[in-house]
Protein backbone atom coordinates (compact mmCIF):
# COMPACT_ATOMS: atom_id res chain seq x y z
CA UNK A 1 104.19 97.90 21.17
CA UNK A 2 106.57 96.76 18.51
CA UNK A 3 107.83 92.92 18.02
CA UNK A 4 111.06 92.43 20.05
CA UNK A 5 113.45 89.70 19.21
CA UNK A 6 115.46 88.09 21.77
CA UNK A 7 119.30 87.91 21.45
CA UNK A 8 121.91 86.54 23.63
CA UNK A 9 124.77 89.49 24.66
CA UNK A 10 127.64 88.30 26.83
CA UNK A 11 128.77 91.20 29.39
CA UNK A 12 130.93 91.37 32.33
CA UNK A 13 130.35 90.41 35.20
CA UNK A 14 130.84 93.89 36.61
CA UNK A 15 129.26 95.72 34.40
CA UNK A 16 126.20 93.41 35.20
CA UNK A 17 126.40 93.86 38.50
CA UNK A 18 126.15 98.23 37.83
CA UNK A 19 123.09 97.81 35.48
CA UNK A 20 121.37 95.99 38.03
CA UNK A 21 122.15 98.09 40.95
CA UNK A 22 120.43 100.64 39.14
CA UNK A 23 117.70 99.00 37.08
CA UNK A 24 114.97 96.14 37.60
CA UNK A 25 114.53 95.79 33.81
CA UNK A 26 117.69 94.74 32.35
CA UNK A 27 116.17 94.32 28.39
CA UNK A 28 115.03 97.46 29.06
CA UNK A 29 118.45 99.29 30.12
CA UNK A 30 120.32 97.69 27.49
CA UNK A 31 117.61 98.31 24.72
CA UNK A 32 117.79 102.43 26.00
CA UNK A 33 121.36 102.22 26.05
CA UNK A 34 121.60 100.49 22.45
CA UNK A 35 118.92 103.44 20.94
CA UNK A 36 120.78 106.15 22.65
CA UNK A 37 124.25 104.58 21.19
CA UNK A 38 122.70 104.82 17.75
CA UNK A 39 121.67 107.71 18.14
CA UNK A 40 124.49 109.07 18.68
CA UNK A 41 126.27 107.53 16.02
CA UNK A 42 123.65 109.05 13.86
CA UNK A 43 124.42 112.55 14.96
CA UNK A 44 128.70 111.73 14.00
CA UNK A 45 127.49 110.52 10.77
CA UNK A 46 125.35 113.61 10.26
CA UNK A 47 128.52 115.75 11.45
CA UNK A 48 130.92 113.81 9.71
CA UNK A 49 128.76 114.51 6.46
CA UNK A 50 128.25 118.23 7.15
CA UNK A 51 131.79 118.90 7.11
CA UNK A 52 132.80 117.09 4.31
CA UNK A 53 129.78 117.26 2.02
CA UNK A 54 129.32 115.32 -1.14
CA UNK A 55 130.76 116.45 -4.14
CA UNK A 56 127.73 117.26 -6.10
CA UNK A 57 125.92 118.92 -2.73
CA UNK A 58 128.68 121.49 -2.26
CA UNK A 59 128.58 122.36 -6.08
CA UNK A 60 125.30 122.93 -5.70
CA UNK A 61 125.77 124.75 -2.49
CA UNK A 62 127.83 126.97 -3.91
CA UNK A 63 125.58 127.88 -6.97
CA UNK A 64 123.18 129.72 -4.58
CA UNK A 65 119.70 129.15 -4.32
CA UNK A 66 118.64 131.58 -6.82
CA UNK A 67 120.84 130.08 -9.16
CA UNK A 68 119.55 126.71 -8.62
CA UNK A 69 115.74 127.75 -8.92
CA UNK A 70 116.28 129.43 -12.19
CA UNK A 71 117.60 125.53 -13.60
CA UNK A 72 114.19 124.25 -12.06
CA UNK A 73 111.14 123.52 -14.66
CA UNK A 74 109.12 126.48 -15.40
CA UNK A 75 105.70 126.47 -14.61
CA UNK A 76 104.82 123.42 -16.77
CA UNK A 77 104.51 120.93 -14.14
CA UNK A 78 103.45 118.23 -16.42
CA UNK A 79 107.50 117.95 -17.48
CA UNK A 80 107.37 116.62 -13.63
CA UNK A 81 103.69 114.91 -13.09
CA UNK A 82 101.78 113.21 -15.03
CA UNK A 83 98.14 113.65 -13.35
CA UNK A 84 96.66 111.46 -15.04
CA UNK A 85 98.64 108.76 -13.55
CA UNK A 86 97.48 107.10 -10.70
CA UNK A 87 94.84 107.62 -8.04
CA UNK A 88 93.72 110.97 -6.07
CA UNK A 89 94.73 110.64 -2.57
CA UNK A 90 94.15 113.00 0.55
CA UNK A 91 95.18 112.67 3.94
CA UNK A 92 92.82 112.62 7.10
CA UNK A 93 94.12 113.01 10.50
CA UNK A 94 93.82 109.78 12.26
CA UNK A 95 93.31 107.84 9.50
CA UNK A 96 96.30 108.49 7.02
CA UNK A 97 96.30 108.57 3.18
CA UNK A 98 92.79 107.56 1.92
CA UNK A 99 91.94 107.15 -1.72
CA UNK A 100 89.50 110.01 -2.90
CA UNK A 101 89.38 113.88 -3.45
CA UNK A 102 87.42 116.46 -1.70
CA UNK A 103 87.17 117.39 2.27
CA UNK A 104 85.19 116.30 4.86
């Protein structure tokens, strides 16, 4: 479960009285009530930013995507990676990313 913090939130008294007529848990109400608020707030923003994309996003929107592939590196991924850098990871289910190369 993760940490909760307790805050104080000052409500009317009526709308008090409707939570609990139709839930025990009041923390829990509000805290579904809060995450499906932000939610969708999250989905406006999203919206709000599909319509009226960034400058820069639309340019490159409009360049097409074969367009923008030919601008990508060629096949010399070094220009991107260095592989010598750092350490080899792989992931394992259950586990996550573990340091090391190779299957199990």
């Amino acid at each position: 479960m993760a940490s909760a913090e307790r805050v104080t939130v000052t409500l009317p008294d009526d709308l008090v009285r409707e939570i609990d007529r139709r839930e025990k848990n009041r923390s829990k109400f509000v805290a579904e009530a809060v995450r499906h608020e932000l939610d969708r707030r999250r989905r406006a923003e999203l919206h709000r930013s599909l319509q009226n994309p960034h400058p820069e996003s639309a340019e490159v929107a409009g360049q097409g995507l074969d367009e923008w592939m030919r601008g990508l590196p060629g096949e010399d991924t070094e220009a991107l990676v260095d592989s010598s850098a750092g350490k080899p990871v792989r992931w394992v289910p259950g586990e996550g990313w573990v340091e090391g190369e190779g299957h199990e």
